[in-house]
Every structure is written in C-alpha cells, then in structure tokens.
N, C-alpha and C. Protein backbone atom coordinates (compact mmCIF):
# COMPACT_ATOMS: atom_id res chain seq x y z
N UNK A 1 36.74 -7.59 13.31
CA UNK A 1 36.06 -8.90 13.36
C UNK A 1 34.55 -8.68 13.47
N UNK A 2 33.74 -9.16 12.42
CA UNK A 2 32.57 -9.30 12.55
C UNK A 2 31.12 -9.66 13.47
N UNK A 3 30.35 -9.55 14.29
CA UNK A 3 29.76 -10.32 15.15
C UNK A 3 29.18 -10.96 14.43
N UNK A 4 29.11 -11.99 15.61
CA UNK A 4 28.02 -13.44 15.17
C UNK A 4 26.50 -12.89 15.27
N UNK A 5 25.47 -13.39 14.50
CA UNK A 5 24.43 -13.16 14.56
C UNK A 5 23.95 -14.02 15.95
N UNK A 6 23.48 -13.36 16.78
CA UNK A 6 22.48 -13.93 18.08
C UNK A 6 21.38 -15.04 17.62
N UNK A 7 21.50 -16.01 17.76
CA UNK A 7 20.24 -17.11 17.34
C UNK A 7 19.06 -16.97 17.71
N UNK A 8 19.31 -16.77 18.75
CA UNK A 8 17.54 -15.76 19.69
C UNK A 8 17.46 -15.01 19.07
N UNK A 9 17.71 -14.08 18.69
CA UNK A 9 17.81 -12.88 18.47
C UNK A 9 17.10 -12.70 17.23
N UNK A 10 17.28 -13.40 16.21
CA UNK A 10 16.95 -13.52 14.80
C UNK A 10 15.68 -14.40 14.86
N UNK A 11 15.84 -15.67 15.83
CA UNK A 11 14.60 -16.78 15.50
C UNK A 11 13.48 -15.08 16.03
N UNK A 12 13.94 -14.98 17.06
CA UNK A 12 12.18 -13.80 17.25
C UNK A 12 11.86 -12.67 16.40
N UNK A 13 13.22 -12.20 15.91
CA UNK A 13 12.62 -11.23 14.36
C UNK A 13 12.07 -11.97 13.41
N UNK A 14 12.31 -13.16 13.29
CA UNK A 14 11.66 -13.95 12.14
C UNK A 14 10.18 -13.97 12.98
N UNK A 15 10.00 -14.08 13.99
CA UNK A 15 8.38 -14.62 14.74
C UNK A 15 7.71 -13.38 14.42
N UNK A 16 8.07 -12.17 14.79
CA UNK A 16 8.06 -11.01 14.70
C UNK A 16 7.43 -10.76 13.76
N UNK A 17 8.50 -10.79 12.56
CA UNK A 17 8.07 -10.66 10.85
C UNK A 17 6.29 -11.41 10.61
N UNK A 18 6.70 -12.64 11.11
CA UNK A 18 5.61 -13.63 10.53
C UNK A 18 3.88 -13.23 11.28
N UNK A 19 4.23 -12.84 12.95
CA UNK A 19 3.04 -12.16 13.40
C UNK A 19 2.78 -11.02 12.77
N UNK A 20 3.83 -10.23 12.48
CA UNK A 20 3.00 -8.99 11.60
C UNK A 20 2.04 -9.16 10.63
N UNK A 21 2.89 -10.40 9.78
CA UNK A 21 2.06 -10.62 8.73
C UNK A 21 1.05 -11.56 8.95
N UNK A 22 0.84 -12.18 9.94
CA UNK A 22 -0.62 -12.68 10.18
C UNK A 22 -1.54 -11.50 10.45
N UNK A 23 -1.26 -10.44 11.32
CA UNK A 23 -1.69 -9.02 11.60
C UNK A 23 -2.78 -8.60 10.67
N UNK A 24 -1.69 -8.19 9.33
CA UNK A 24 -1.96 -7.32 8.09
C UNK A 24 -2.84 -8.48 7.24
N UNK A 25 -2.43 -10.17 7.08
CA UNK A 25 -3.35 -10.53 6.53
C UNK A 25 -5.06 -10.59 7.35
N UNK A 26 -4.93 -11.06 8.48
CA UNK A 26 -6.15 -10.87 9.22
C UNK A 26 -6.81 -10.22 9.06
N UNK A 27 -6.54 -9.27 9.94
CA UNK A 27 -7.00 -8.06 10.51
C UNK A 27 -7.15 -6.75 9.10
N UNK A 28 -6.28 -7.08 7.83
CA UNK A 28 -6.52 -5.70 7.09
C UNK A 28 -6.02 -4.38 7.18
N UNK A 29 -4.48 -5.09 8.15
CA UNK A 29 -4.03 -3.51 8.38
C UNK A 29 -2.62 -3.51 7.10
N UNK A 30 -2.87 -2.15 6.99
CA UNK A 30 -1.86 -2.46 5.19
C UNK A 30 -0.90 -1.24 5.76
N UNK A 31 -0.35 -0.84 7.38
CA UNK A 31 0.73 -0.12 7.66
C UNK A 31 1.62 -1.16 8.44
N UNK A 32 2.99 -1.31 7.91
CA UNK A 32 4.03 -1.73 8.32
C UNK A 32 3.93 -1.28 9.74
N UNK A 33 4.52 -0.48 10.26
CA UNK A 33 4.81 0.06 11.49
C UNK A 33 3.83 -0.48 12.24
N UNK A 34 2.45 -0.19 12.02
CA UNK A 34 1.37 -0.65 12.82
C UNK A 34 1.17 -2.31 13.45
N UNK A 35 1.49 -2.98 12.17
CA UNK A 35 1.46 -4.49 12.45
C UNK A 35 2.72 -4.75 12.89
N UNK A 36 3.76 -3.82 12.97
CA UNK A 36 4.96 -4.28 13.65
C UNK A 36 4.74 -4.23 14.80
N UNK A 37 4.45 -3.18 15.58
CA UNK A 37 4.34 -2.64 16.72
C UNK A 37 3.04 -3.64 17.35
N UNK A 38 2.18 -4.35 17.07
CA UNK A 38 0.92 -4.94 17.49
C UNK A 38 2.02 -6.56 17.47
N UNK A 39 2.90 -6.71 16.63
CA UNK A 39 3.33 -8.32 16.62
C UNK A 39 4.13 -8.02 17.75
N UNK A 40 4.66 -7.06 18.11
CA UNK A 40 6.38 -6.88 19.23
C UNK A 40 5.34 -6.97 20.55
N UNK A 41 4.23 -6.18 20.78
CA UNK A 41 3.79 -6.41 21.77
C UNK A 41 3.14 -7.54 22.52
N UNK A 42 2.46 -8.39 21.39
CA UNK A 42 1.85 -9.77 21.83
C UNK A 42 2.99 -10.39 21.78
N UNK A 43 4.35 -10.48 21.37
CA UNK A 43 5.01 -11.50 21.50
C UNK A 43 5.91 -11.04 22.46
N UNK A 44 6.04 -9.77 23.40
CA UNK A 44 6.39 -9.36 24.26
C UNK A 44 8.08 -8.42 24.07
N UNK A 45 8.23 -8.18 22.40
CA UNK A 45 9.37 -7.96 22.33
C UNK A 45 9.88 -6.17 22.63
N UNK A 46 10.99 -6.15 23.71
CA UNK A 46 11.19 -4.53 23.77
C UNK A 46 12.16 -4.13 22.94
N UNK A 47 12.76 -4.81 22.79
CA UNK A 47 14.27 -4.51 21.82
C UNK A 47 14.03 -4.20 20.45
N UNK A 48 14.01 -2.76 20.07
CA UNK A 48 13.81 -2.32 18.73
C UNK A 48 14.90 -2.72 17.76
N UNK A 49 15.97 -3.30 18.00
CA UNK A 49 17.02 -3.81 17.39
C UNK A 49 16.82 -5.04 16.35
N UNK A 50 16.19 -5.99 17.07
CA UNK A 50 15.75 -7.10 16.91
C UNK A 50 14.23 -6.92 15.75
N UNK A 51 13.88 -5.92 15.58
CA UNK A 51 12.47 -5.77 15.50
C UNK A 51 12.96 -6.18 13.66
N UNK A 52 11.62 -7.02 12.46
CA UNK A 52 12.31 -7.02 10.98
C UNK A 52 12.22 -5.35 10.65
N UNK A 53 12.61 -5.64 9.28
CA UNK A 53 12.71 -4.72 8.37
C UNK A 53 11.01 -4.99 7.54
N UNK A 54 10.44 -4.24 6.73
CA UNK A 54 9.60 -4.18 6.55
C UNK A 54 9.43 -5.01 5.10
N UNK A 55 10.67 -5.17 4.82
CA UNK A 55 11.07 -6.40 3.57
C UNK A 55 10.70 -7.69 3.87
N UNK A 56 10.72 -7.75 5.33
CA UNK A 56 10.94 -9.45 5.78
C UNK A 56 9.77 -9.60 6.13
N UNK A 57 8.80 -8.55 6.70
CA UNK A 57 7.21 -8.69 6.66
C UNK A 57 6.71 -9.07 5.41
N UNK A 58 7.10 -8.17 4.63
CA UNK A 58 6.13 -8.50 2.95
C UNK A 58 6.91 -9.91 2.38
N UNK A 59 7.94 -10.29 2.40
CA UNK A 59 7.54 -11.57 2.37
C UNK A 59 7.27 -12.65 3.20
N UNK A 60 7.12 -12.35 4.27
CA UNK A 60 6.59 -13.42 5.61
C UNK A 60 4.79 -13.12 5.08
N UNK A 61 4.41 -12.19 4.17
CA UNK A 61 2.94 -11.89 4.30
C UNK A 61 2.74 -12.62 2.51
N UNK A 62 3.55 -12.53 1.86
CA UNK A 62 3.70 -13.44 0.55
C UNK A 62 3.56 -15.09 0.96
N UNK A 63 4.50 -15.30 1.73
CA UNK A 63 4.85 -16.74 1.97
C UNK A 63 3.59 -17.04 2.86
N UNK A 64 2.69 -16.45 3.51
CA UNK A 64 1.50 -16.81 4.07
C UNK A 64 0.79 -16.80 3.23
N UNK A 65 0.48 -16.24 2.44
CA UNK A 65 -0.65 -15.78 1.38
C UNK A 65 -0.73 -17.29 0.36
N UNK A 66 0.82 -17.15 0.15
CA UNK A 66 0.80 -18.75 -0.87
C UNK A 66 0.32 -20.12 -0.28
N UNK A 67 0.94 -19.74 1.36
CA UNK A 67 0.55 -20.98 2.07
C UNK A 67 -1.20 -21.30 2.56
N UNK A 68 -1.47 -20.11 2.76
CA UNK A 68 -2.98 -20.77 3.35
C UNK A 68 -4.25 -20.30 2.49
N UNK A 69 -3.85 -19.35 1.92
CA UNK A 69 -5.08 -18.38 0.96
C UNK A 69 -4.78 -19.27 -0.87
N UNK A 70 -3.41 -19.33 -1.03
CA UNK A 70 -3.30 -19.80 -2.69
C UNK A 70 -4.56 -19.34 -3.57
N UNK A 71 -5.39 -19.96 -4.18
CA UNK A 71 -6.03 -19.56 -5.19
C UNK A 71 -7.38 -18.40 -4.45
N UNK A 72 -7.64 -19.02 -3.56
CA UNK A 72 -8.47 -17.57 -2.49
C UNK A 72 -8.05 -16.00 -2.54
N UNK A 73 -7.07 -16.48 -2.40
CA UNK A 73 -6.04 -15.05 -2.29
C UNK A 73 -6.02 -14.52 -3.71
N UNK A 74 -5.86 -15.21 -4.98
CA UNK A 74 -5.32 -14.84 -6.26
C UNK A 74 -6.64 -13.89 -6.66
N UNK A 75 -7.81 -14.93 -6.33
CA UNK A 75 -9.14 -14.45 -6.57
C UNK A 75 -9.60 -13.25 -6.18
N UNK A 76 -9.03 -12.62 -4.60
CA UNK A 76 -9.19 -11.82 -4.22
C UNK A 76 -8.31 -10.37 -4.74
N UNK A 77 -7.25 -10.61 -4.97
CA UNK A 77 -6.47 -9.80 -5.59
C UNK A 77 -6.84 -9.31 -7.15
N UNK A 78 -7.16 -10.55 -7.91
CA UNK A 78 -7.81 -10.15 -9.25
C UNK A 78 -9.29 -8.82 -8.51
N UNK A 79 -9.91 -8.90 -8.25
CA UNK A 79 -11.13 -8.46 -7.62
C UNK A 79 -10.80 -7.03 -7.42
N UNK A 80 -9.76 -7.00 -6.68
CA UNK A 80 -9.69 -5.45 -6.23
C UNK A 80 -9.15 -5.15 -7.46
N UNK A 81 -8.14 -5.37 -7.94
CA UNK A 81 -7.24 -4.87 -8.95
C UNK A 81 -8.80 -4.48 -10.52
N UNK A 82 -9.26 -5.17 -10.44
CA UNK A 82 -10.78 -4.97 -11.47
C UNK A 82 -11.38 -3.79 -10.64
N UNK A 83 -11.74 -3.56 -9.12
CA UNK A 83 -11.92 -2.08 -8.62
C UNK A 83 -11.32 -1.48 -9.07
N UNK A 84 -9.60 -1.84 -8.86
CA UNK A 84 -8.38 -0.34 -9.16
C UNK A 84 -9.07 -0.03 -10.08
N UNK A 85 -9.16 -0.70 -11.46
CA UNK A 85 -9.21 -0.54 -12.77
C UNK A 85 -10.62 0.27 -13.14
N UNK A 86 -11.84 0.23 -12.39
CA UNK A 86 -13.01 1.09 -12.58
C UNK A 86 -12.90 1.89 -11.95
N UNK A 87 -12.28 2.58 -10.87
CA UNK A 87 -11.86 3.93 -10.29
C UNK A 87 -10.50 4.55 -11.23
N UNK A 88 -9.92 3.54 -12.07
CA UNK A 88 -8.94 4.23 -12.89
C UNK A 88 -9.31 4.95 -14.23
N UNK A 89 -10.49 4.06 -14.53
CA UNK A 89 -10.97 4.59 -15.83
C UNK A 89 -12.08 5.89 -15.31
N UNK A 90 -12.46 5.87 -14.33
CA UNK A 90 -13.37 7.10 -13.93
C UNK A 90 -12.66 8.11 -13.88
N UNK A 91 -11.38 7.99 -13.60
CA UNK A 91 -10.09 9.25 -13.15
C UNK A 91 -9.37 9.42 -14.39
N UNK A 92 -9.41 9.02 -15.56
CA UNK A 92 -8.67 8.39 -16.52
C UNK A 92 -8.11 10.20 -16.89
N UNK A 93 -8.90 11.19 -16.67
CA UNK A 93 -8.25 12.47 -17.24
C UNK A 93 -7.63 12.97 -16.36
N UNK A 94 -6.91 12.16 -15.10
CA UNK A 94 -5.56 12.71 -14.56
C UNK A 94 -4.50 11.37 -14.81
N UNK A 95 -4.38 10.83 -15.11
CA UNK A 95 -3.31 9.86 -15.81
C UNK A 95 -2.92 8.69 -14.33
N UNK A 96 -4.41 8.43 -13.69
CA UNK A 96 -3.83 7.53 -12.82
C UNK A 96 -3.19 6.43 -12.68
N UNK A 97 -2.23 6.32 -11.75
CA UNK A 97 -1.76 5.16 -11.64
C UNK A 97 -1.74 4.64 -10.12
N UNK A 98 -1.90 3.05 -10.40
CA UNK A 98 -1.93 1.90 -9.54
C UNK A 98 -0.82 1.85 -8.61
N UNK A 99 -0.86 2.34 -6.80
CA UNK A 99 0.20 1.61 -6.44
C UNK A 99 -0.12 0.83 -5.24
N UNK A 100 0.83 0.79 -4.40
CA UNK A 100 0.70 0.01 -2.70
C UNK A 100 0.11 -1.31 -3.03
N UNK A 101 -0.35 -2.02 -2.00
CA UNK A 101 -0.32 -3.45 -1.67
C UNK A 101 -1.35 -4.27 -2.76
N UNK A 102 -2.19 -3.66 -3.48
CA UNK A 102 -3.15 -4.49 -4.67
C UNK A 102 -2.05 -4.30 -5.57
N UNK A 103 -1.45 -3.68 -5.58
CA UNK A 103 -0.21 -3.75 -7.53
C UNK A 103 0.83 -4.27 -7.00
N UNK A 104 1.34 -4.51 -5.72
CA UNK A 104 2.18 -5.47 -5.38
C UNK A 104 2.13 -6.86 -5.07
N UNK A 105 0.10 -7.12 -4.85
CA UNK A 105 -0.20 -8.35 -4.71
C UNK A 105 -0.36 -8.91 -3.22
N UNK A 106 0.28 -7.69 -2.12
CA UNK A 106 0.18 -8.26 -0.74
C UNK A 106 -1.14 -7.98 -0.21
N UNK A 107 -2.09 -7.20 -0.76
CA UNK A 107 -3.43 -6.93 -0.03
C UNK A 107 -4.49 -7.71 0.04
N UNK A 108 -5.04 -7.51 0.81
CA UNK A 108 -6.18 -8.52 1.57
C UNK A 108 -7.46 -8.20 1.01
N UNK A 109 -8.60 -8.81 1.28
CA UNK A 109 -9.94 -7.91 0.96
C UNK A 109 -10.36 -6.89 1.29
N UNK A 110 -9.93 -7.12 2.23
CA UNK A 110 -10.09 -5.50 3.50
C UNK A 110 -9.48 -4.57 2.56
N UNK A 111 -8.36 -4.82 1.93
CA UNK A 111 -7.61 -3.33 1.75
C UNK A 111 -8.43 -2.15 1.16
N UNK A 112 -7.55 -1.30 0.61
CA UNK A 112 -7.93 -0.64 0.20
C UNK A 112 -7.25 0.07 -1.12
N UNK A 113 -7.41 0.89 -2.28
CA UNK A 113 -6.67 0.92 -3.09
C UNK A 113 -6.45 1.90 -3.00
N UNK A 114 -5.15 2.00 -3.75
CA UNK A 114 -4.47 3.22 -3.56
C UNK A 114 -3.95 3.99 -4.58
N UNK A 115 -4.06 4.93 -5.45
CA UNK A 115 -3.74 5.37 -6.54
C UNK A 115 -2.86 6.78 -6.81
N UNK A 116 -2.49 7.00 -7.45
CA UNK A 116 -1.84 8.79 -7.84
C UNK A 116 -2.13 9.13 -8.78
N UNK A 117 -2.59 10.47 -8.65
CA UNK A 117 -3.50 11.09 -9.96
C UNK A 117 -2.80 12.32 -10.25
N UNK A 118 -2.57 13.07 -11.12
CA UNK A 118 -2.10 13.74 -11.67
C UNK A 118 -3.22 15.40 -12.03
N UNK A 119 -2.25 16.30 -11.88
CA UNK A 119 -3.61 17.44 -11.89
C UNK A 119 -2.94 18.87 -11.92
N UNK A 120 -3.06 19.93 -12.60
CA UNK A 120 -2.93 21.19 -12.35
C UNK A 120 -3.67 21.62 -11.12
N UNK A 121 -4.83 21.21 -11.02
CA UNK A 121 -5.64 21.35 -9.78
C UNK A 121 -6.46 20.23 -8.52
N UNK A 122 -5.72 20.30 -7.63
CA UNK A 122 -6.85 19.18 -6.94
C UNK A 122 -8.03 19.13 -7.22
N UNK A 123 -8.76 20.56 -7.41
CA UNK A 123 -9.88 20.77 -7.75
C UNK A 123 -10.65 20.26 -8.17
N UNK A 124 -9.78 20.40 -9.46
CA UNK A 124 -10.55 19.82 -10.92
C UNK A 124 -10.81 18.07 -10.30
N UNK A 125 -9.70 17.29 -9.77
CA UNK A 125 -10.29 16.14 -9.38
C UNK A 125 -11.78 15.84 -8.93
N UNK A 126 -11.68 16.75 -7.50
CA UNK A 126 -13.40 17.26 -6.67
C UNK A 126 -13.91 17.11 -6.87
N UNK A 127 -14.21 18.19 -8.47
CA UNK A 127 -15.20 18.62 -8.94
C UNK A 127 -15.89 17.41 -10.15
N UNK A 128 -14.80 16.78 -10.75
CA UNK A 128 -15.25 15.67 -11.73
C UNK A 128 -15.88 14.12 -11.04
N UNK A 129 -15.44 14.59 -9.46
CA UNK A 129 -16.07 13.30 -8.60
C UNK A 129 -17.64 13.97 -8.53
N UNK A 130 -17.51 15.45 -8.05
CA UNK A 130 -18.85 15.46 -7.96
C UNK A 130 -20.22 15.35 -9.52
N UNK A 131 -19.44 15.91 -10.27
CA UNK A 131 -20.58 15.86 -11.46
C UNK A 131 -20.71 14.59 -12.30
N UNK A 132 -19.51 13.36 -11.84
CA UNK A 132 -19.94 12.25 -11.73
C UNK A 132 -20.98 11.35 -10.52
N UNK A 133 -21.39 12.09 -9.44
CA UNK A 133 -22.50 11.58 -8.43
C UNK A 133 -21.41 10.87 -7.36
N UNK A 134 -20.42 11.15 -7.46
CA UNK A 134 -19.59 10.24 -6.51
C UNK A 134 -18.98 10.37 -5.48
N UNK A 135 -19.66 10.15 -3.95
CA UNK A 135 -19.39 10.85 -2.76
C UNK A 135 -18.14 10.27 -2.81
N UNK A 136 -17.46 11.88 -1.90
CA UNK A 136 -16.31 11.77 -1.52
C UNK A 136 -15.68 12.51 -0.05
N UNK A 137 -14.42 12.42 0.32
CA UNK A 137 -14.04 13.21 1.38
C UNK A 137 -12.25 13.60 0.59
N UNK A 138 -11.89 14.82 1.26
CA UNK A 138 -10.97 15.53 0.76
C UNK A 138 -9.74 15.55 2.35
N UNK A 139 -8.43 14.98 1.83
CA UNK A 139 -7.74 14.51 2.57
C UNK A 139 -6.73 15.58 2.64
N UNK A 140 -5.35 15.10 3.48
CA UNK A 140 -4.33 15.21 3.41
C UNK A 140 -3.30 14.07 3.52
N UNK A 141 -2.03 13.65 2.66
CA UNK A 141 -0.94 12.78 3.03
C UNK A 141 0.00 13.66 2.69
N UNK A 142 0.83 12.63 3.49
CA UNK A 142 2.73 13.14 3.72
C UNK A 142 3.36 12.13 3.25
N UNK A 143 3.80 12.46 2.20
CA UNK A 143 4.33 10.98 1.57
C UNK A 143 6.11 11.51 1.74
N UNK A 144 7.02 10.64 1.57
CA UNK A 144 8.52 10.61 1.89
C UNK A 144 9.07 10.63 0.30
N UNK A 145 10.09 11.56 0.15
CA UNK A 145 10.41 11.36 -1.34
C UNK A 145 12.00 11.48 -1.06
N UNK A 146 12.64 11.81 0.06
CA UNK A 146 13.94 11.51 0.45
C UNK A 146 14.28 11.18 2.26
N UNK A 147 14.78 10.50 3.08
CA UNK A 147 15.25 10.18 4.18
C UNK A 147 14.73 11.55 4.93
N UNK A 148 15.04 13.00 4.64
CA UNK A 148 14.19 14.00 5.71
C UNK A 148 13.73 14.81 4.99
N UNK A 149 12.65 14.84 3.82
CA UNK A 149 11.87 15.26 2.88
C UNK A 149 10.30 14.62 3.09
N UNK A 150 9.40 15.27 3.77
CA UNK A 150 7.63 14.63 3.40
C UNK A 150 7.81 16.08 3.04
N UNK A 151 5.97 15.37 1.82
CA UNK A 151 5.73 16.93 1.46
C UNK A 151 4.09 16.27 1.47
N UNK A 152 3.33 16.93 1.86
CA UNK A 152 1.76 16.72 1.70
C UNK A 152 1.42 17.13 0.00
N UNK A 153 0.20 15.94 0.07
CA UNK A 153 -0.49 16.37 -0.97
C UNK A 153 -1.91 16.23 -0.45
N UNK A 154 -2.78 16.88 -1.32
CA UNK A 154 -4.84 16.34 -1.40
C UNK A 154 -4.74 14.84 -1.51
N UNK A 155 -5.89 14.25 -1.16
CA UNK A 155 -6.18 13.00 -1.65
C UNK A 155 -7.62 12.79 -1.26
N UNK A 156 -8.02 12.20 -2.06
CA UNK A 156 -9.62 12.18 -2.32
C UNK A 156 -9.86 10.61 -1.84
N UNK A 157 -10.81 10.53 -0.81
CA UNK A 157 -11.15 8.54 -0.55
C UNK A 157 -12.76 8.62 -1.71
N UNK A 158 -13.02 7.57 -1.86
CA UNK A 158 -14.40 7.04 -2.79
C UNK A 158 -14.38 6.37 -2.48
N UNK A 159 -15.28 5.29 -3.00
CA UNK A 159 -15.38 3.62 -3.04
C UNK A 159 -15.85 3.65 -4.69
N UNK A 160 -15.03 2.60 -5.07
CA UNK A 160 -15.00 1.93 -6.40
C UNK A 160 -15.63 0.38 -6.51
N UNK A 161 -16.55 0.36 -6.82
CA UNK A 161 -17.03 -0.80 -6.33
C UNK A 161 -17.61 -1.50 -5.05
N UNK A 162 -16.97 -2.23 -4.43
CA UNK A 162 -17.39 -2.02 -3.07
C UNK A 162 -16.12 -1.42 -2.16
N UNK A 163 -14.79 -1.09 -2.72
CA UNK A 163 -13.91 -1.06 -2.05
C UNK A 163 -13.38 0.82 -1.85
N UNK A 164 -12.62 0.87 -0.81
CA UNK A 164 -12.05 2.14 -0.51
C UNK A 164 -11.05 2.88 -1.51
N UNK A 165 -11.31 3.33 -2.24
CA UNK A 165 -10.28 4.40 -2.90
C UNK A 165 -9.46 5.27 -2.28
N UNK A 166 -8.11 5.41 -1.80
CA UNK A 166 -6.99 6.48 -1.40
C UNK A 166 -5.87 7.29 -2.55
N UNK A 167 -6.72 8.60 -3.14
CA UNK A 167 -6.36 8.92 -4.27
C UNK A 167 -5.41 9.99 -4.02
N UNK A 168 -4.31 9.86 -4.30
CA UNK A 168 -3.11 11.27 -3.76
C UNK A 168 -3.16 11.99 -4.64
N UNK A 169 -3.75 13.57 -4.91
CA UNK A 169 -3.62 13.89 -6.28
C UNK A 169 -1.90 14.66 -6.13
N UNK A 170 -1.26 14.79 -7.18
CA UNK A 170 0.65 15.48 -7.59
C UNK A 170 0.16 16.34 -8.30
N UNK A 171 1.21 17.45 -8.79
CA UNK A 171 1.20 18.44 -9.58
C UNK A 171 1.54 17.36 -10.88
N UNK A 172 1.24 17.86 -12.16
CA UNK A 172 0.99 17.43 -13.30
C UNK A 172 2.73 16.92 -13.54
N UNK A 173 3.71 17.28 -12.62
CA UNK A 173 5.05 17.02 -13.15
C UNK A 173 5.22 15.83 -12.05
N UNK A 174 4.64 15.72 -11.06
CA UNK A 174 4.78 14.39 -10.12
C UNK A 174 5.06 13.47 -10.52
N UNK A 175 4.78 12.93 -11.92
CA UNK A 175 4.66 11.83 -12.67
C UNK A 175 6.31 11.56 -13.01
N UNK A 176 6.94 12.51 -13.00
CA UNK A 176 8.36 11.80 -12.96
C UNK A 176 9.05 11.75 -12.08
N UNK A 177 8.55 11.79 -10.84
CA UNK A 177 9.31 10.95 -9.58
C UNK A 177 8.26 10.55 -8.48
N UNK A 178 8.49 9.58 -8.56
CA UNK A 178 7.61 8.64 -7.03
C UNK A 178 8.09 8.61 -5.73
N UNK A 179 7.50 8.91 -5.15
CA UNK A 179 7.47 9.22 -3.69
C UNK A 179 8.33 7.78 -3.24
N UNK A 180 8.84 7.25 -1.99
CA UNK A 180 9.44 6.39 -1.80
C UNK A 180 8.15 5.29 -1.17
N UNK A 181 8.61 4.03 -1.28
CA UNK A 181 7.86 3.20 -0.82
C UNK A 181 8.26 2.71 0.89
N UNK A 182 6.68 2.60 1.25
CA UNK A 182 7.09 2.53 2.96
C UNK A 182 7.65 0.78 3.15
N UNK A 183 7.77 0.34 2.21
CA UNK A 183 8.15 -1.01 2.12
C UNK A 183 9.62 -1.48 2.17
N UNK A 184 10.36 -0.75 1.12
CA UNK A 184 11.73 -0.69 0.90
C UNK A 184 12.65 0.49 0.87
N UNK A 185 11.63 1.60 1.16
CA UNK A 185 12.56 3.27 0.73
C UNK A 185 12.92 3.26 -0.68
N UNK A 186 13.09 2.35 -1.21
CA UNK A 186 12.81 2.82 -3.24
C UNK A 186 11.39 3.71 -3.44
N UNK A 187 11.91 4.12 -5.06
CA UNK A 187 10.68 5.13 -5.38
C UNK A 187 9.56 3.98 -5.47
N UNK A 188 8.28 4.25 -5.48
CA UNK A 188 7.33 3.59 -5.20
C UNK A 188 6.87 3.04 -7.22
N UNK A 189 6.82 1.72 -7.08
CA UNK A 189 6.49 1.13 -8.39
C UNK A 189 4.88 1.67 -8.73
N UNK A 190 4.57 2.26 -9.74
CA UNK A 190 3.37 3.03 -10.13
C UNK A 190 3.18 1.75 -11.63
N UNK A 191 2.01 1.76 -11.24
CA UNK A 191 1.68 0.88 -13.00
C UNK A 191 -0.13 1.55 -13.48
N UNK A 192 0.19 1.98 -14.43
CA UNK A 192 -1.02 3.04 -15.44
C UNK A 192 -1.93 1.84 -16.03
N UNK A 193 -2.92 2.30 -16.26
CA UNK A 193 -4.55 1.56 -16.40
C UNK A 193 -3.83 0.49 -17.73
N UNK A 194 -2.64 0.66 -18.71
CA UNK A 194 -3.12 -0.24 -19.64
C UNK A 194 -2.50 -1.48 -18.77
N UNK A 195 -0.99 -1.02 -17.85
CA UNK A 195 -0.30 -1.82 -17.37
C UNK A 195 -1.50 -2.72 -15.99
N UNK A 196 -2.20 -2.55 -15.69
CA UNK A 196 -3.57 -3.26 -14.29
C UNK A 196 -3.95 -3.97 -15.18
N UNK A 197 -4.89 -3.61 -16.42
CA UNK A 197 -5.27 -4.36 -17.54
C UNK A 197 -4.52 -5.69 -17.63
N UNK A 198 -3.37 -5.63 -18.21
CA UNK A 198 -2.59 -6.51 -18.33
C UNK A 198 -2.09 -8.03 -17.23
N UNK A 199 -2.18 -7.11 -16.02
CA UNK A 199 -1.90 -8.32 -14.79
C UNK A 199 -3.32 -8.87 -14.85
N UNK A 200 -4.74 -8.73 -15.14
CA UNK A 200 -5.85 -9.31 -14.99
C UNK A 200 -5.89 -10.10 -15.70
C-alpha cells in the first residue's frame, strides 16, 4: 500500500522550490544546491526529505520569470545570449557550444555564461585569448558524467561584453558526450553558434 503524500509536507517543498527561485532570480545565484540550502534556512526547514528536486526550482524560477519580469526578462536573456554569441565567434576554432541557464532561458543579468570548447590543447585556447588582448584567468571544474564519475577539466573565465564567460575546455572527442546537467542528471543540452543565432 502506497503512502499518502503529507500536505505539509509538500505545501513547504513547494515554498521551498519557489524561495529558491526568488534566490537565483534576485540575488544571481545560478547553483541549485546553493539557493536550496539559503531557501531551507530562511524558511526554517531541517528535513532534507521534504527539500524540491532541482526540476521544481527551474520551473518555480520559469513561472516567476513569466510572472513578474515577462518581456524584461526576454530582453535580458536575448542580451546575454548576443554575449554568448560574441565570445562564441571569438572561440569559433574550438567548436564552442552554448550551455547552462542563458540556453535554457533561466538566467538573470547577473549570470554568467557558460560554454564548452573543444581542443587538443587547453593551451592553444590561452594562448588565442592572449594574442587576441583578452584578459583571462585559468580554472579548474569537476563536471559529473555518471552518478560516481567527476572528471576535471581547464576552464578559462573572460568577459564578453560586459558579462562573465565560464569556458570548460574537453579533449577534441568531448563533443560526443555531455557531461550531465546539475538540473536533471541528463546529458547537458549543448547548442553551437549557428543553433544561439537562431533563438535570437
């Protein structure tokens, strides 16, 4: 026999969900976990049980976005996505592609973009930032590509415009599998400079 869903229980994961996503739209924070953990505490919740899924944030952060930002929001999203697109064509000789919260549409102004570049060498990335004039800093991420699989890669930050660039560079074969998304655990939806073009 099945249990009943707790009515408490759910109305405060829904509150939960919806403070996160006031959080991430506010404030500019574009990590799940982070705006989870900041909504459980102001709303006083200990029970990690109860806590959403990171599905029910992104659309509690959709369904806000439509509700109070509507054409503000659209405006703002076109904007960065025209950044993605001039940090894509600057990178254009590692085959970048568009992902995280501007190609999904949930990011704020604040955000920041986020891309995957392709490369025999991180290097060669570096080095084409530098003899293009374009300060940079040289990273590390751990991205998830199975349930107990991270593997680090380089990643290069810039600014494209006025906004933050987070560039992961892959080995030149990366391109046929995407790391998982911290959103849903699917491989992460990647869309290439003609496909950004196109949503503008």
């Amino acid at each position: 026999m099945s249990r009943r869903p707790n009515p408490r229980a759910e109305l405060m994961r829904l509150a939960v969900a919806e403070e996160a996503a006031r959080i991430m739209g506010e404030q500019g924070v574009d990590d799940f976990l982070q705006a989870k953990r900041k909504a459980a505490e102001r709303l006083g919740v200990t029970d990690a049980s109860i806590l959403p899924r990171n599905t029910e944030i992104e659309a509690a952060l959709f369904a806000r976005r439509r509700l109070f930002a509507g054409e503000r929001h659209a405006a703002e999203i076109a904007s960065l996505r025209r950044s993605a697109l001039e940090a894509m064509r600057l990178m254009a000789d590692f085959e970048p592609r568009l992902v995280g919260p501007v190609l999904a549409g949930t990011a704020s102004a604040h955000s920041e973009i986020n891309l995957h570049l392709f490369s025999e060498s991180p290097e060669a990335v570096s080095l084409q930032l530098e003899e293009r004039g374009v300060p940079h800093d040289v990273q590390q991420r751990r991205l998830r590509f199975e349930r107990d699989r991270l593997v680090s890669y380089p990643a290069l930050r810039f600014v494209a415009g006025r906004q933050p660039v987070d560039a992961v560079v892959f080995p030149l074969d990366g391109i046929r599998q995407s790391p998982c998304s911290p959103v849903d655990g699917k491989p992460m939806r990647r869309a290439s400079t003609a496909e950004v073009e196109a949503l503008i």
